[in-house]
Protein backbone atom coordinates (compact mmCIF):
# COMPACT_ATOMS: atom_id res chain seq x y z
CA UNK A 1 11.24 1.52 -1.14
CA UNK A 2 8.26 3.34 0.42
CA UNK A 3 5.21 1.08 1.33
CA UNK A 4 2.14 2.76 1.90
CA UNK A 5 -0.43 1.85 4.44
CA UNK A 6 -3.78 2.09 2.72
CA UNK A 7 -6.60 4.27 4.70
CA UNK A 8 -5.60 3.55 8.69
CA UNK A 9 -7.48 5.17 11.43
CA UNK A 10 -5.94 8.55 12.86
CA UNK A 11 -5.70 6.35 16.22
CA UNK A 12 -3.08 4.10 14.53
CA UNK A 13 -0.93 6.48 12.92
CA UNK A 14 -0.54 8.58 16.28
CA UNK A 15 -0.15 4.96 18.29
CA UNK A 16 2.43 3.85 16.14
CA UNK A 17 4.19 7.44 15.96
CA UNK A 18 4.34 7.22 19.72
CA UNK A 19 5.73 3.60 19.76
CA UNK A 20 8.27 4.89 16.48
CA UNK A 21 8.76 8.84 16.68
CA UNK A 22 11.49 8.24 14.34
CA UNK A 23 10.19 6.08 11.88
CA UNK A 24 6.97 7.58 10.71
CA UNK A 25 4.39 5.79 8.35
CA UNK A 26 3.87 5.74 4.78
CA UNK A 27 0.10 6.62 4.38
CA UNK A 28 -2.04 6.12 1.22
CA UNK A 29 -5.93 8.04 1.39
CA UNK A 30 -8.51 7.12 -0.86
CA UNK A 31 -11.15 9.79 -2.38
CA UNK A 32 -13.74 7.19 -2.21
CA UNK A 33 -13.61 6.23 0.88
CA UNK A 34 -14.61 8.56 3.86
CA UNK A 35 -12.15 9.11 6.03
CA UNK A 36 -10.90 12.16 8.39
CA UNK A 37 -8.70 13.80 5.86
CA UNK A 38 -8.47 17.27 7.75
CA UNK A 39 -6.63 15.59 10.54
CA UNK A 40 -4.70 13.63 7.97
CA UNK A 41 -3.56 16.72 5.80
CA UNK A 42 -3.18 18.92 8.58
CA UNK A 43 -4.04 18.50 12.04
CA UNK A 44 -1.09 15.13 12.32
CA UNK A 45 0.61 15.81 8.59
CA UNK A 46 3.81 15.99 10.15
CA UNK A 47 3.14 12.53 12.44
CA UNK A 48 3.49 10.94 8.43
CA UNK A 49 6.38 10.45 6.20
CA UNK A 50 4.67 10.14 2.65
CA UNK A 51 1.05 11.01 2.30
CA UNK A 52 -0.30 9.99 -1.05
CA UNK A 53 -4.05 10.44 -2.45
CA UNK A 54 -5.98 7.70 -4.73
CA UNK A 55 -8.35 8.91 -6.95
CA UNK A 56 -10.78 5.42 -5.94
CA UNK A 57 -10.75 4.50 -9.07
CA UNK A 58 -10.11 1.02 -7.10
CA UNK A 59 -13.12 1.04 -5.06
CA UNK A 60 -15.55 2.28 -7.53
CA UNK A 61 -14.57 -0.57 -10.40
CA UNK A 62 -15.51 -3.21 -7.76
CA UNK A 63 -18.71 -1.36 -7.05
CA UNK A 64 -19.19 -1.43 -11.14
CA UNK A 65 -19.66 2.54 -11.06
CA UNK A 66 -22.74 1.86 -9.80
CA UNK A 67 -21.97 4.48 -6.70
CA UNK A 68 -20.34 6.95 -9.12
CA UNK A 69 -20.49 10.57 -8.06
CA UNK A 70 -21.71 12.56 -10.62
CA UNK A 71 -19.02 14.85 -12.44
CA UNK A 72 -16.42 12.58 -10.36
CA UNK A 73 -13.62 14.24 -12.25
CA UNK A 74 -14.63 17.77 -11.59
CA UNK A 75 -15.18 17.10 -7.73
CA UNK A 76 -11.80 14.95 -7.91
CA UNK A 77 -9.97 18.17 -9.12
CA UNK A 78 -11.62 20.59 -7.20
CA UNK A 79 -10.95 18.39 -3.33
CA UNK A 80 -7.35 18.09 -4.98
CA UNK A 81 -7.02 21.88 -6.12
CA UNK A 82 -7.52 22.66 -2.09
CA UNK A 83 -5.71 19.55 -1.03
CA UNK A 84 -2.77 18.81 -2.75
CA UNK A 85 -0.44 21.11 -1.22
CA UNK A 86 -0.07 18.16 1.99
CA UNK A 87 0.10 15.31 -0.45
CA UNK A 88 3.78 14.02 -1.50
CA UNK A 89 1.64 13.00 -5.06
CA UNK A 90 -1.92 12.36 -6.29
CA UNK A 91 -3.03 9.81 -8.69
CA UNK A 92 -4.68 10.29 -11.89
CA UNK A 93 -8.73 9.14 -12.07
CA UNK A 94 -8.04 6.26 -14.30
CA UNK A 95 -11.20 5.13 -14.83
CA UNK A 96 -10.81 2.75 -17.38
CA UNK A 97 -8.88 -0.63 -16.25
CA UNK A 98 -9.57 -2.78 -19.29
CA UNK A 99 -6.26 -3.08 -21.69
CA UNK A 100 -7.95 -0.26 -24.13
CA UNK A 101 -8.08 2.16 -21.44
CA UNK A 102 -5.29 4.56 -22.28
CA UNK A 103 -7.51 7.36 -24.01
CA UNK A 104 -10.36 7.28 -21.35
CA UNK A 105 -7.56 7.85 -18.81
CA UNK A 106 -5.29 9.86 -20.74
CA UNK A 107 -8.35 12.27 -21.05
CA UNK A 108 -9.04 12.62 -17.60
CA UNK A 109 -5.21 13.01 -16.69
CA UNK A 110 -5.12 15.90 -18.71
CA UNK A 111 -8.14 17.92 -17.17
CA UNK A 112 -6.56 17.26 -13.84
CA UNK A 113 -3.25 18.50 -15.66
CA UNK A 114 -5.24 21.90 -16.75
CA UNK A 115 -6.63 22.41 -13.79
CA UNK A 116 -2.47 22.86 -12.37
CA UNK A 117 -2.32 19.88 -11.02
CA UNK A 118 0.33 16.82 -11.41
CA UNK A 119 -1.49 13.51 -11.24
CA UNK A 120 0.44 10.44 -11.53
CA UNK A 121 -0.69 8.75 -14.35
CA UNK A 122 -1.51 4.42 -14.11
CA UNK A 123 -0.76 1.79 -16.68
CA UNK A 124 -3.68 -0.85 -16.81
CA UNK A 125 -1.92 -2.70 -19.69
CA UNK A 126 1.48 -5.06 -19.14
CA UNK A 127 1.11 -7.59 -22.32
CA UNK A 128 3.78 -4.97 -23.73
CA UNK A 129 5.55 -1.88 -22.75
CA UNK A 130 3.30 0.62 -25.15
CA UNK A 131 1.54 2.40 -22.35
CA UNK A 132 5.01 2.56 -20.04
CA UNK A 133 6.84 4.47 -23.11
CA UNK A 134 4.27 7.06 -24.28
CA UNK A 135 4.71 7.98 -20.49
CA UNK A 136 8.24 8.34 -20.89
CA UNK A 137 8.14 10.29 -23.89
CA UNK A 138 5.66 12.30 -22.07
CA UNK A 139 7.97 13.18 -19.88
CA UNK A 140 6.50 11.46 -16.04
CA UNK A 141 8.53 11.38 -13.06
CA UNK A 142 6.53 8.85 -11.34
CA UNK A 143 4.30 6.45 -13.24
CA UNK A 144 2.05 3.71 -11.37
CA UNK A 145 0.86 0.23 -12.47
CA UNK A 146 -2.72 -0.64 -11.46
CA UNK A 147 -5.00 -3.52 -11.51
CA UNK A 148 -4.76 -5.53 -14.91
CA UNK A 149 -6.74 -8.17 -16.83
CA UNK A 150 -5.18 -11.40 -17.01
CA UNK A 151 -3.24 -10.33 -13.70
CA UNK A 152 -0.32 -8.92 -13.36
CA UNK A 153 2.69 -11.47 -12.92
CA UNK A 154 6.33 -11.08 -12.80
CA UNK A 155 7.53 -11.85 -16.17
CA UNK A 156 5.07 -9.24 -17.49
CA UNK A 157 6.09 -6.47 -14.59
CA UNK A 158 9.78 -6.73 -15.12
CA UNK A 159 9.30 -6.08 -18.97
CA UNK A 160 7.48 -2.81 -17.85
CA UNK A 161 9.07 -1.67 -14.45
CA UNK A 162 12.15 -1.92 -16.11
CA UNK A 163 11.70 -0.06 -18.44
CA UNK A 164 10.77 2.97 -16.64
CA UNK A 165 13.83 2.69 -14.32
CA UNK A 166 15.78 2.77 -17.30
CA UNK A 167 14.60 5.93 -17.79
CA UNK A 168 14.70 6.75 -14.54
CA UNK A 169 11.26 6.80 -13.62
CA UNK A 170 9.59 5.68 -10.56
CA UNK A 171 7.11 3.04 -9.95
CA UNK A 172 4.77 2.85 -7.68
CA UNK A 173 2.93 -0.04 -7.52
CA UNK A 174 -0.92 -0.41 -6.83
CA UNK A 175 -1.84 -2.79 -3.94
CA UNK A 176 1.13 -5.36 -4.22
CA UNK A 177 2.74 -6.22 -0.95
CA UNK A 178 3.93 -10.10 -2.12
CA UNK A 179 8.04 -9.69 -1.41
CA UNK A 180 9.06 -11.78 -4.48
CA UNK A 181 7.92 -8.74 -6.53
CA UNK A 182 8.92 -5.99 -4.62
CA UNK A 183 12.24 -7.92 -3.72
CA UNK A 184 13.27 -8.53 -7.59
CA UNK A 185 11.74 -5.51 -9.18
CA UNK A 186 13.04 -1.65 -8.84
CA UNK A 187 9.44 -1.10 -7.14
CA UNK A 188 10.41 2.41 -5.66
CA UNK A 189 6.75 2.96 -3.94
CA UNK A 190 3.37 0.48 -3.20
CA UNK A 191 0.90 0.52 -0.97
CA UNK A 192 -0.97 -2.00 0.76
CA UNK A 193 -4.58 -2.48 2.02
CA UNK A 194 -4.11 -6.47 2.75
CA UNK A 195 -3.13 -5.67 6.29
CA UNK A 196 -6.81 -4.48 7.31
CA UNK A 197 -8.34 -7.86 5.34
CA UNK A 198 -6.25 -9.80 7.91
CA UNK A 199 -7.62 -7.52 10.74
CA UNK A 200 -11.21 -8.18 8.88
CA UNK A 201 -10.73 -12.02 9.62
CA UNK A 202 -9.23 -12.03 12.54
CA UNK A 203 -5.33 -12.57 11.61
CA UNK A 204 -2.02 -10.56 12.56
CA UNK A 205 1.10 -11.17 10.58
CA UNK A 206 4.35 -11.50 12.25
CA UNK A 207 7.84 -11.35 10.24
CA UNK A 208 9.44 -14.22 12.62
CA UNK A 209 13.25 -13.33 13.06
CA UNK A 210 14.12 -16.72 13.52
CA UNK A 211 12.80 -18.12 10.33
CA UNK A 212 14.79 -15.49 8.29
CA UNK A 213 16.95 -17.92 6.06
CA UNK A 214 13.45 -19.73 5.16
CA UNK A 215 10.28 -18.07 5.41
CA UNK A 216 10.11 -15.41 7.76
CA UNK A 217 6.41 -14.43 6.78
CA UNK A 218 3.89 -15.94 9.97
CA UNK A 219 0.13 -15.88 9.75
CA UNK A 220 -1.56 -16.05 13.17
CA UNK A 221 -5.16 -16.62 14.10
CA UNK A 222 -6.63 -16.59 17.69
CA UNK A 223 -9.64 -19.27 17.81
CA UNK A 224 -12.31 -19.15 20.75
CA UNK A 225 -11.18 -22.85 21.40
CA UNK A 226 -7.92 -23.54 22.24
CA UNK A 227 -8.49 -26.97 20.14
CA UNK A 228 -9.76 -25.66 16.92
CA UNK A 229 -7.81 -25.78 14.27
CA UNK A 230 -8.08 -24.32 10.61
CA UNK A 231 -4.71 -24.50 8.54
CA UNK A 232 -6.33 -21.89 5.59
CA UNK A 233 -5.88 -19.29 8.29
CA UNK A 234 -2.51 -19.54 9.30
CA UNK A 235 -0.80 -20.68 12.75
CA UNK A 236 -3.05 -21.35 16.15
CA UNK A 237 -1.92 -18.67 18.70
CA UNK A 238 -2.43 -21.20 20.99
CA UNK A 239 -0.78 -23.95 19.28
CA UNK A 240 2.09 -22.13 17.74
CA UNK A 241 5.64 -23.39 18.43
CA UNK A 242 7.18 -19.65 18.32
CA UNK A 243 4.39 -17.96 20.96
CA UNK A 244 6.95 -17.63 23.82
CA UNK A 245 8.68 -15.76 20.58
CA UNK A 246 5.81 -14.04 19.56
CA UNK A 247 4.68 -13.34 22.83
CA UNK A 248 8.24 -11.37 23.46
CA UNK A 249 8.26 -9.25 20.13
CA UNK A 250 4.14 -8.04 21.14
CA UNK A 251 5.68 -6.57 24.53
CA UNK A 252 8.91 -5.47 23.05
CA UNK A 253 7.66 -3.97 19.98
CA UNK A 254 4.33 -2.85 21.18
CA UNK A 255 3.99 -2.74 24.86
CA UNK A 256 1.03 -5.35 24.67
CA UNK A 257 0.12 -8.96 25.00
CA UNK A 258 -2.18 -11.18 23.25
CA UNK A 259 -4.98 -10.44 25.27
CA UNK A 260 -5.19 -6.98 23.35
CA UNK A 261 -5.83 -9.10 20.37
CA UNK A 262 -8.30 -10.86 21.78
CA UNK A 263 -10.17 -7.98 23.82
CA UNK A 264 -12.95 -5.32 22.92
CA UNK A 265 -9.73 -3.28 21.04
CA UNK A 266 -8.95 -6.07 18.88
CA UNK A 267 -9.08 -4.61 15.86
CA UNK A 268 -7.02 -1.80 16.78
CA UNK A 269 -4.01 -3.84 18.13
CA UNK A 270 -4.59 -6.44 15.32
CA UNK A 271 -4.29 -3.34 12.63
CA UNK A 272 -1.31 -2.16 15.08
CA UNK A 273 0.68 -5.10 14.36
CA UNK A 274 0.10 -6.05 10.84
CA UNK A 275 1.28 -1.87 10.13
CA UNK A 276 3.87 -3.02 11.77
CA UNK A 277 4.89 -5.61 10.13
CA UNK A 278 4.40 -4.07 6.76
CA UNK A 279 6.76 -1.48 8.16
CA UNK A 280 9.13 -3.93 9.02
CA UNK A 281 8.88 -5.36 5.41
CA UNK A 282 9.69 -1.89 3.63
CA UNK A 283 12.64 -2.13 5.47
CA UNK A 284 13.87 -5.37 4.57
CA UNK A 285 13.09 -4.86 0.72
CA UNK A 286 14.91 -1.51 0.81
CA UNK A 287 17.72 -3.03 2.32
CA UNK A 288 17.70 -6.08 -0.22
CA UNK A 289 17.22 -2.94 -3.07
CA UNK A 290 20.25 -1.16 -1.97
CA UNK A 291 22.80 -4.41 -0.80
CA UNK A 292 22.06 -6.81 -3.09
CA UNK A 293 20.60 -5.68 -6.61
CA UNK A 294 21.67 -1.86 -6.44
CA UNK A 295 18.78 0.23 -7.06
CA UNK A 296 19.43 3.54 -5.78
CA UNK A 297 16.45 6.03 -6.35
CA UNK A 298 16.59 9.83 -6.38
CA UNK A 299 14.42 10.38 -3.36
C-alpha cells in the first residue's frame, strides 16, 4: 500500500531522505494550497517515491467555495497541462461531494480528459456500488473514494472497494489513515494530512514495538508542567511508562531527543516523527496485505 503524506515542507522530505535514502516518501500536493511545487516537481522529484496532485476540491468545500478561483477548472487544467509530466497521477476536480454529485463531476472529469489529461476520477457516494461500476465500465485504472455524507464506514467501503479490486482497479483512498480500514480493505493508495493536526496541537505519534500484540498506536503530548495532565491528548512525555523506550527510538531513528520537540524547531521534529510513523504504518499494512489477506497489486 502507498500512504501519502499530505503537503510537507521541502525541509522534511530532504530530512527524512537523508535519515532514509532508501525508503523515500509518498507525497500528496494540493492545488489549493500554496506550496513550493517547483522544488517538489523538479528541483527534489527524485528525493520522492510517488508524487500525487489534489485538485483541493477538499479545502475549498470546507471554505464553502467561498475562496473559489474563478474558472477553477480551466486554471486546474492548464497548471496540470505543464505539470503533470512529474506527477505519478492527478485527481479529477470533483466539485460536487453531496450523493447526487456524479454529473457535476463527471463533467469536469471530462474537460480535464479533453484537454489530454488522465484525472483520477472520486466516488462521493457508498450507500451502493452505482458510482464504483459506471467507473468500471468506463474503463479507470485507478478510482478514489472521497469525503461522503453520512460518513464513510466499513461495511459501506468493503461493498465498494471490493468491487473495484474485483475488477482490478485501484483505490486510493482520500484522507483515511485509521489501520482497521486500510488493514481489512484492498486500499492500494491513501494519503494522510492527520499527521500535521497532531503537529498543530502539539502531539507526535509513536508506533510502540513493544505493544505490538495489543495496541501499538501511542499518542504523546509534552506539557509545560511536568504535573499536568490531560488524558484527551494522549500519554504525558513526562509521565509515560515507555520514555526510556521512546527516548531510544528518537535517537535511533532520528538522531534527536525530546528537547527538539520541545525547542524553537518543534514543529519540524514533531512533523519529522509523525511522517515517520505514518511511514512505518504503510509498511506494516502492506505487509499484513501481502502475508495475511493476499492482495497483490500490479504496481
Amino acid at each position: 500500500m502507498l500512504l501519502h503524506i499530505s503537503s510537507p515542507t521541502v525541509k522534511q522530505v530532504l530530512a527524512f531522505h537523508a535519515l532514509f535514502p532508501n525508503w523515500p516518501l509518498n507525497v500528496l500536493l494540493s492545488y489549493a494550497i500554496e506550496q513550493h511545487f517547483h522544488e517538489f516537481q523538479e528541483i527534489h522529484r527524485k528525493k520522492i517515491c510517488s508524487l500525487i496532485l489534489d485538485s483541493g476540491a477538499y479545502t475549498l468545500n470546507k471554505s464553502k467555495w467561498a475562496k473559489r478561483p474563478p474558472n477553477i477548472l480551466r486554471a486546474y487544467a492548464n497548471t496540470s497541462e505543464l505539470s503533470s509530466k512529474y506527477y505519478d497521477f492527478i485527481f479529477n476536480l470533483d466539485e460536487d461531494f453531496s450523493l447526487h454529485g456524479y454529473d457535476v463531476n463527471m463533467f469536469n472529469q471530462i474537460e480535464l480528459e479533453e484537454a489530454n489529461l488522465a484525472p483520477v476520477p472520486v466516488i462521493h457516494n457508498i450507500n451502493n456500488t452505482d458510482e464504483a461500476r459506471r467507473f468500471i465500465d468506463l474503463g479507470y485504472d485507478i478510482v478514489a473514494i472521497g469525503q461522503c455524507q453520512g460518513g464513510r464506514p466499513i461495511k459501506k467501503l468493503r461493498h465498494v472497494i471490493n468491487t473495484l479490486h474485483d475488477s482490478n482497479i485501484k483505490a486510493h483512498l482520500f484522507g483515511v489513515t485509521k489501520l482497521e480500514p486500510l488493514m481489512k480493505l484492498p486500499v492500494w493508495s491513501c494519503d494522510s494530512s492527520s499527521w500535521v493536526q497532531y503537529v498543530k496541537y502539539g502531539q507526535v505519534m509513536w508506533w510502540n514495538e513493544e505493544l505490538v500484540d495489543w495496541d501499538p498506536i501511542e499518542r504523546i503530548y509534552f506539557p509545560d508542567k511536568q504535573v499536568d495532565h490531560d488524558p484527551r491528548k494522549g500519554r504525558n512525555y513526562w509521565r509515560y511508562d515507555y520514555k526510556a523506550q521512546f527516548d531510544t527510538y528518537l535517537d535511533q531513528k532520528l538522531g534527536i531527543t525530546h528537547d527538539h520537540l520541545t525547542g524553537s524547531e518543534s514543529e519540524h521534529y514533531r512533523g519529522l516523527v509523525n511522517i515517520l510513523f505514518f511511514k512505518e504504518m504503510e509498511r506494516y499494512v502492506t505487509e499484513f496485505h501481502t502475508k495475511v489477506c493476499g492482495y497483490v497489486f500490479d504496481e
